[in-house]
Protein backbone atom coordinates (compact mmCIF):
# COMPACT_ATOMS: atom_id res chain seq x y z
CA UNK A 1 16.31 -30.48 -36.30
CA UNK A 2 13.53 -33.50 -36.70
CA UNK A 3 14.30 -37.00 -36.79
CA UNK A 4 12.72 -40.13 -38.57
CA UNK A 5 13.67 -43.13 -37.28
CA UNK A 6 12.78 -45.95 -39.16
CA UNK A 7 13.02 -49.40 -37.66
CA UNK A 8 13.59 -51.92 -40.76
CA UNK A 9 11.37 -55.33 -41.09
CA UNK A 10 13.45 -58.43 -39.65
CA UNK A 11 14.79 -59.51 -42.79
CA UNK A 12 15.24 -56.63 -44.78
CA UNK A 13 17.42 -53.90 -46.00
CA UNK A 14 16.96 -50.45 -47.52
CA UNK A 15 18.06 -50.18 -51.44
CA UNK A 16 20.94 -47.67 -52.08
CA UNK A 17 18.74 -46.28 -54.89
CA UNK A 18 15.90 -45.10 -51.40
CA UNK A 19 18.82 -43.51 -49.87
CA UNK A 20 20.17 -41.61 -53.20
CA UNK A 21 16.28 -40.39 -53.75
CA UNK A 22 16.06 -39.33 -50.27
CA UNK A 23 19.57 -37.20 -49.67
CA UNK A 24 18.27 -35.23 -52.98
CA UNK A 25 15.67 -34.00 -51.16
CA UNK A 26 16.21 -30.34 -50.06
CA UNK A 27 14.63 -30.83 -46.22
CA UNK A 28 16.88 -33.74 -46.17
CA UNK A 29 20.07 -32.53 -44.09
CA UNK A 30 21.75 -35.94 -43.56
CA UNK A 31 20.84 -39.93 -43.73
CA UNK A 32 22.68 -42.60 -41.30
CA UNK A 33 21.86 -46.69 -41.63
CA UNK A 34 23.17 -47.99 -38.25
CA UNK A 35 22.26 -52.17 -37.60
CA UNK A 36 18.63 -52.22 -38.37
CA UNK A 37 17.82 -48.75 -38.38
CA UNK A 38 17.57 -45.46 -40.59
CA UNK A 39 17.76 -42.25 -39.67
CA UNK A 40 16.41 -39.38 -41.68
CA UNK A 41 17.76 -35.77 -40.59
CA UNK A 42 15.84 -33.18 -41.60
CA UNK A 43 16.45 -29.13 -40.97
CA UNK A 44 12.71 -28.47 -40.32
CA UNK A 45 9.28 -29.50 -40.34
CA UNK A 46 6.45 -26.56 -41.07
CA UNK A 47 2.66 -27.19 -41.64
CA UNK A 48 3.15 -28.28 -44.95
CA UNK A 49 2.26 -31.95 -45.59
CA UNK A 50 5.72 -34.08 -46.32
CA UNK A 51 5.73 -37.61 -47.74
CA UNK A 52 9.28 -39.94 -47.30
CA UNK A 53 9.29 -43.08 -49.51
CA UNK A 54 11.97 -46.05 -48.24
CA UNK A 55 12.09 -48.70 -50.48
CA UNK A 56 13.12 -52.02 -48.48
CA UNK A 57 14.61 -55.09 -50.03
CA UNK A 58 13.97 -58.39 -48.74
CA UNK A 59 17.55 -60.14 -47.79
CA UNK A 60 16.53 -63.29 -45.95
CA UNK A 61 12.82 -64.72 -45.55
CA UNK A 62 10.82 -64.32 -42.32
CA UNK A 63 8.05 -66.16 -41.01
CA UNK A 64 5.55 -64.21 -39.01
CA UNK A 65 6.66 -60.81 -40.14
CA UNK A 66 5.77 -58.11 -37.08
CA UNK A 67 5.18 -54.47 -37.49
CA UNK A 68 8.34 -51.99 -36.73
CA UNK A 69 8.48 -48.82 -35.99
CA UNK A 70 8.75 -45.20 -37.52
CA UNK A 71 9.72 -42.65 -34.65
CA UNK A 72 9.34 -38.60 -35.69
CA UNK A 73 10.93 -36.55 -32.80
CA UNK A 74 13.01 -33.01 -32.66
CA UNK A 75 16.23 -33.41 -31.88
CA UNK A 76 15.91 -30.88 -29.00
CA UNK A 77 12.55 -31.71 -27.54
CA UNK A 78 12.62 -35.76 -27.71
CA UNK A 79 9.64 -35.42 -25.57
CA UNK A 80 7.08 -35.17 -28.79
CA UNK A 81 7.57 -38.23 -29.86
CA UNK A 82 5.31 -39.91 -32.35
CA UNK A 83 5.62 -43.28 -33.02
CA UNK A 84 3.85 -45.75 -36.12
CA UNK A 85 4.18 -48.85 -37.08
CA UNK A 86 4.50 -50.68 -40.39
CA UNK A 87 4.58 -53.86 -42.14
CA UNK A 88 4.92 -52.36 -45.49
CA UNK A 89 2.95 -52.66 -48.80
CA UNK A 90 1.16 -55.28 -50.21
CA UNK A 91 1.58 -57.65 -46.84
């Protein structure tokens, strides 16, 4: 099993309509929101290319907005881990 991890922008939330989109995806096993964090479950990864779309919603204004993180790790082996960062589109 492969996780995403997505670390949400200080200030923002993800739209119920991002998770709906997501848990209709077929490689999508399950989806958790815990505090400031998503987690995307998914059965497998194979060589094919995959693209996840998480559309935030701004709840309360920021100032000086930092990047968060996007973790991709198995479940079993944790010790792959790749980690990006984001500050999302158009900022």
């Amino acid at each position: 099993m492969v996780i995403i991890e997505v670390s949400l922008l200080s200030g923002f939330i993800v739209t119920s309509r991002s998770r709906m989109l997501l848990e209709n995806r077929t490689i999508v096993k399950k989806i958790e929101v815990k505090a400031n964090v998503v987690y995307i479950y998914l059965e497998k990864l194979n060589d094919e290319s995959q693209t996840f779309t998480l559309q935030l919603e701004q709840a309360i204004q920021v100032k000086n907005l930092k990047p968060a993180s996007i973790k991709i790790y198995d479940y079993y082996q944790p010790g792959g881990l790749q980690i990006s960062y984001y500050l999302g589109v158009g900022r």
